[in-house]
Protein backbone atom coordinates (compact mmCIF):
# COMPACT_ATOMS: atom_id res chain seq x y z
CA UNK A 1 -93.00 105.57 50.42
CA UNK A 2 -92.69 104.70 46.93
CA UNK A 3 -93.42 100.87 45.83
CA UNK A 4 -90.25 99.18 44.37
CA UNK A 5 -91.37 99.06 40.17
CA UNK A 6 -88.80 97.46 37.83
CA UNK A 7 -88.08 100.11 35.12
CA UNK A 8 -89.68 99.95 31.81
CA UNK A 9 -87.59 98.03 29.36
CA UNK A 10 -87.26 98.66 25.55
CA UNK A 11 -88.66 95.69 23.45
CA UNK A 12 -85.95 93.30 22.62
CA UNK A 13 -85.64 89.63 21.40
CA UNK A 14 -87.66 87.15 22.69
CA UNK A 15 -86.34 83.63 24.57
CA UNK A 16 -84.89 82.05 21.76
CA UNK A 17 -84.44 85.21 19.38
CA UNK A 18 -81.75 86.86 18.03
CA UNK A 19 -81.94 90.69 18.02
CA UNK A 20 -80.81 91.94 14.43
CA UNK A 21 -77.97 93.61 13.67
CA UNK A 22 -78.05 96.97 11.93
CA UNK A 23 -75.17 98.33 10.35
CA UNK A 24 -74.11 101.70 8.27
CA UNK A 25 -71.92 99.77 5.52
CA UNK A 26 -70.47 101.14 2.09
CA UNK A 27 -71.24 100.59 -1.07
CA UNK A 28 -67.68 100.28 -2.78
CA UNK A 29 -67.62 101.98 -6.46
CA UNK A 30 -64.21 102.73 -6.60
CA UNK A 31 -61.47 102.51 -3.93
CA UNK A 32 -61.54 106.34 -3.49
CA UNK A 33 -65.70 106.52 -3.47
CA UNK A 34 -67.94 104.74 -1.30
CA UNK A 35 -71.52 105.43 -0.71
CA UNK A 36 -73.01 104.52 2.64
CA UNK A 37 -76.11 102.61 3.39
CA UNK A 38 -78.46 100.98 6.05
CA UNK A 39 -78.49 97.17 6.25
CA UNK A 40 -79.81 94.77 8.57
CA UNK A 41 -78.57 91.44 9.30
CA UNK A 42 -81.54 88.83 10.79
CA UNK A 43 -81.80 85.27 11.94
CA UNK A 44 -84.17 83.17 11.85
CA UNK A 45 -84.01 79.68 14.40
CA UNK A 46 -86.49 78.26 11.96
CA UNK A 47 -84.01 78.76 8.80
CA UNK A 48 -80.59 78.18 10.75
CA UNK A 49 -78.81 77.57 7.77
CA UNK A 50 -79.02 81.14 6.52
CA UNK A 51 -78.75 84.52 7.64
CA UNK A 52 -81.10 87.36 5.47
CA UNK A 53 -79.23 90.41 4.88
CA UNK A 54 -81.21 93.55 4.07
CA UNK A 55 -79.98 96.33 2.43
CA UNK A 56 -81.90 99.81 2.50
CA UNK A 57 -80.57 101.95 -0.24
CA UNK A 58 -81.82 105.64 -0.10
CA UNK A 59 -84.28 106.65 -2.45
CA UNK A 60 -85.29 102.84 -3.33
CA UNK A 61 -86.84 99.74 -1.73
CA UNK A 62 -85.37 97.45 0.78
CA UNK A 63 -83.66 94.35 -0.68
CA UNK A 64 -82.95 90.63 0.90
CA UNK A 65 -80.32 88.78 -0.12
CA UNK A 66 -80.02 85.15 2.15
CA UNK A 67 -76.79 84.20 2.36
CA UNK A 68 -75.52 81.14 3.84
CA UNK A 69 -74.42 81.33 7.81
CA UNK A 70 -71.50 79.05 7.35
CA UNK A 71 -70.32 80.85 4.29
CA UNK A 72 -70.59 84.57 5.60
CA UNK A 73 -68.54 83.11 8.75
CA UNK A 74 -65.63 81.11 6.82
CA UNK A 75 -65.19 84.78 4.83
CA UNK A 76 -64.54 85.95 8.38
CA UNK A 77 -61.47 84.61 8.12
CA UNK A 78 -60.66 84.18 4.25
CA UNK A 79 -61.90 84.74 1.01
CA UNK A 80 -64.98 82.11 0.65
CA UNK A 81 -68.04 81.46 -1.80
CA UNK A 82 -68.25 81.38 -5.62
CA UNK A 83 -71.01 82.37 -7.96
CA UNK A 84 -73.60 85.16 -6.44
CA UNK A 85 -72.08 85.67 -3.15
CA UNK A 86 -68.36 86.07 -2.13
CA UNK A 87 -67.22 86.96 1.19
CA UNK A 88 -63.73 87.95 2.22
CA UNK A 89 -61.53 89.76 5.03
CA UNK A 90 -59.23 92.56 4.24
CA UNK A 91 -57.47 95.85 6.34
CA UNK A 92 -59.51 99.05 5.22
CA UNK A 93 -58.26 102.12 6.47
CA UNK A 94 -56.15 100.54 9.18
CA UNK A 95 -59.39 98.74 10.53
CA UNK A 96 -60.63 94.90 9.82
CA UNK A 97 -63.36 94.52 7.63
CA UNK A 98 -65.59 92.19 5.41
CA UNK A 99 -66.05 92.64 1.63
CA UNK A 100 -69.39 91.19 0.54
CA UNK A 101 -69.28 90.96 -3.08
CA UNK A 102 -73.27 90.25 -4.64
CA UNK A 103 -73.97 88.91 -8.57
CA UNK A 104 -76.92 88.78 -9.86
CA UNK A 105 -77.25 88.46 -14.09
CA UNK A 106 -74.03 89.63 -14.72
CA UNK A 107 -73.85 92.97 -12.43
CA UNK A 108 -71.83 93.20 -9.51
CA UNK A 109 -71.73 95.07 -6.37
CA UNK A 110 -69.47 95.40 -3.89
CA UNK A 111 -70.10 96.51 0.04
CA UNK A 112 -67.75 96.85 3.16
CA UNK A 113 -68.84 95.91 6.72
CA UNK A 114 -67.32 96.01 10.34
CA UNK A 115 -65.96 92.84 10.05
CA UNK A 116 -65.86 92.57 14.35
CA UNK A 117 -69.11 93.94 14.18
CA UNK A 118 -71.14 91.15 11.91
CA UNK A 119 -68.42 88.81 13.58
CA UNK A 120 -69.77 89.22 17.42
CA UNK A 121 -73.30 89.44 16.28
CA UNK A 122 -72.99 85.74 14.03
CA UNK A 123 -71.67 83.99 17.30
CA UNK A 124 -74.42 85.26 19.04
CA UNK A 125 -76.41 82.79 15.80
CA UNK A 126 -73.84 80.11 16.87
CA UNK A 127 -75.22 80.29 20.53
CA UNK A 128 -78.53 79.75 19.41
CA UNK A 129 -78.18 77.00 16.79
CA UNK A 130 -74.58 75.78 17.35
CA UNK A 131 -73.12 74.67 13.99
CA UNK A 132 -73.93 71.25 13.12
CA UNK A 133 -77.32 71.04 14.54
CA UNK A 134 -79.07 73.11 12.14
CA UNK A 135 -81.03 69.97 10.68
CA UNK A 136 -81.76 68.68 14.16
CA UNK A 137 -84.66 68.42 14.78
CA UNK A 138 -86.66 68.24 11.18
CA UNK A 139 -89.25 66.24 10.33
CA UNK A 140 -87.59 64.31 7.07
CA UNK A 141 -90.25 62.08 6.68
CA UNK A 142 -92.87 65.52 5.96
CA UNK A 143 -90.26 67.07 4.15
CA UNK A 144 -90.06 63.92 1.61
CA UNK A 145 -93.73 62.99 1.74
CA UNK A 146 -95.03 66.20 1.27
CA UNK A 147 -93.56 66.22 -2.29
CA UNK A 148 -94.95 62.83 -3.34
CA UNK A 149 -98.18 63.62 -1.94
CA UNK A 150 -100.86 63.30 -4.69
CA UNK A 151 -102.49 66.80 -5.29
């Protein structure tokens, strides 16, 4: 007779962890050309108030972006954020997605995601860290001490 093993089981989050999300997205240079690329979406319990976004261009380096959690989650539902980061639904192709427009000196890009896609995966965030308690639990008094510390 054979011993009852539990089956191996591929690495995943730990207790407490968020597994991140990667995505095939496009890279929106005109409405009739689109260039795909990797990204990865991660969370971090220790920096609730932001989600880092990684984008994987081929033939160059990775790149982070951190983009507010609330604001990538109110573009869910309608066009949000000013300055370096605006997020926004919109019907692509008969499907629901997310435009994620970046700025950075005066260039712009523009990439579309699965908006159901980053959708389920940022609730799984709001399980975690529900929204509102993303301060609970800092120390304030380090956090203004530290600074007028004398060094």
């Amino acid at each position: 007779m054979t011993e009852n093993q539990p089956a191996p089981r591929a690495p995943g989050p730990k207790p407490n962890e968020i597994a991140p999300l990667s995505l095939r997205i496009f890279r929106i240079v005109w409405d009739s050309y689109r260039i795909p690329l990797r990204v990865e979406f991660r969370f971090d319990r220790g920096d609730p108030l932001v989600v880092s976004v990684t984008f994987h261009p081929e033939g160059g380096p990775p790149i982070t972006w951190r983009i507010g959690r609330d604001l990538l989650h109110d573009g869910l539902l309608a066009p949000t954020g000013i300055g370096d980061v605006r997020v926004w639904p919109r019907i692509s192709r008969g499907r629901p997605m997310l435009r994620l427009r970046l700025e950075r000196c005066g260039m712009r890009v523009l990439f579309e995601l699965d908006l159901h896609r980053v959708e389920d995966w940022l609730f799984e965030t709001y399980d975690l860290v529900p929204p509102g308690e993303e301060l609970t639990g800092l120390d304030w008094d380090g956090l203004v001490a530290d600074p007028l510390e004398d060094h």
